[in-house]
C-alpha atoms as a PDB file:
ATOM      1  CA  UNK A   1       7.527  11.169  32.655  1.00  0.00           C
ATOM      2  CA  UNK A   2       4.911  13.280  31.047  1.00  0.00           C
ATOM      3  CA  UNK A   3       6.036  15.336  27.626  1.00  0.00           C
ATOM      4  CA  UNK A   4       5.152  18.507  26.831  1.00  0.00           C
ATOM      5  CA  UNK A   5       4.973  17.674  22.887  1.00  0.00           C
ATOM      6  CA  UNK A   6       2.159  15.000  23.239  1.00  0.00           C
ATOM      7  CA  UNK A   7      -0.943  16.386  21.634  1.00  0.00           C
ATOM      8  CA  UNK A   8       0.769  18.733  19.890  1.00  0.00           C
ATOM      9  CA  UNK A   9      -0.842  18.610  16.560  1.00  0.00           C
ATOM     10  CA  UNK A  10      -3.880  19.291  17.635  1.00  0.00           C
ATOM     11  CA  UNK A  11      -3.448  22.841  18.712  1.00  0.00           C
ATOM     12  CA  UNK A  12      -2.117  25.126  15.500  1.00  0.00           C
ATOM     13  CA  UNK A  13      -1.506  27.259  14.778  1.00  0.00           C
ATOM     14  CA  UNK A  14       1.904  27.522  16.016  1.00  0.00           C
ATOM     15  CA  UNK A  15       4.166  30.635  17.444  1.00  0.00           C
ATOM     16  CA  UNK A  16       3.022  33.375  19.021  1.00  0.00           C
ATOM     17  CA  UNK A  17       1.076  34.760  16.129  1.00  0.00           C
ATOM     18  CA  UNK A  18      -0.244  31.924  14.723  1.00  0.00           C
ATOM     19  CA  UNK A  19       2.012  32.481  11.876  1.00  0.00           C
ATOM     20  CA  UNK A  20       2.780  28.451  10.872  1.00  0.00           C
ATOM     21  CA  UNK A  21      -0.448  26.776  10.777  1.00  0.00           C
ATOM     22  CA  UNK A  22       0.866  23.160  10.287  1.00  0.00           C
ATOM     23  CA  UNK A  23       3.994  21.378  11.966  1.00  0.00           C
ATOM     24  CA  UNK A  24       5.645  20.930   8.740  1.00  0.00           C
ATOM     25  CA  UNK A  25       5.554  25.061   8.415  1.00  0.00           C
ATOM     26  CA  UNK A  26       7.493  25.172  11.657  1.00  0.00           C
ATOM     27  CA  UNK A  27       9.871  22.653  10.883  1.00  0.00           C
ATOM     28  CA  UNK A  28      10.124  24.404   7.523  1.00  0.00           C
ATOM     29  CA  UNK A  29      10.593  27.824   9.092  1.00  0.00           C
ATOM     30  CA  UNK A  30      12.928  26.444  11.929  1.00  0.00           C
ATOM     31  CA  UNK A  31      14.960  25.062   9.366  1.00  0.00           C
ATOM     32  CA  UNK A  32      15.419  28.087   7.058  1.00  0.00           C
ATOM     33  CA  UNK A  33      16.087  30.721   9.899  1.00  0.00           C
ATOM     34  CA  UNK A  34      18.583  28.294  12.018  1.00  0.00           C
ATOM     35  CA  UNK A  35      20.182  26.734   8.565  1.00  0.00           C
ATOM     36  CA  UNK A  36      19.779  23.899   9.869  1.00  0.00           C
ATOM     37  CA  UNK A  37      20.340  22.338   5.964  1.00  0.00           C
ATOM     38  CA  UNK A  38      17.318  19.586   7.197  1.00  0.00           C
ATOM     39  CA  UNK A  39      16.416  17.362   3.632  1.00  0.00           C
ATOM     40  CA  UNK A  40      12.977  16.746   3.123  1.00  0.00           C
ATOM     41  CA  UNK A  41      12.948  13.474   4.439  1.00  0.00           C
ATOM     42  CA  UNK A  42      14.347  14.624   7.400  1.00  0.00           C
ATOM     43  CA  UNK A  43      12.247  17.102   8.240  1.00  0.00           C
ATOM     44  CA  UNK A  44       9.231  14.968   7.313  1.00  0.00           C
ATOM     45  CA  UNK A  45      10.826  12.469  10.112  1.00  0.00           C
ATOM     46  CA  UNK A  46      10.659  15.164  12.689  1.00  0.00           C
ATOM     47  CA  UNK A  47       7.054  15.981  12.052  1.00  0.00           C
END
């Protein structure tokens, strides 16, 4: 089954106004507006 995530990285920047230019900014920004409470290793992990 195909994924919509593969290949990803190459395509920044991210959201609909380009506004996170990496995939650690969106996992940063995800993670302050949703409180997600992520560590830094953890969010590292998801990148």
């Amino acid at each position: 089954m195909p994924t919509l995530l593969r290949g990803l990285w190459q395509h920044a920047p991210y959201f609909h106004d380009g506004s996170a230019e990496t995939l650690e900014k969106v996992v940063e920004l995800y993670n302050l507006w949703f409180e997600l409470d992520l560590t830094q290793e953890a969010q590292a992990e998801l990148v």
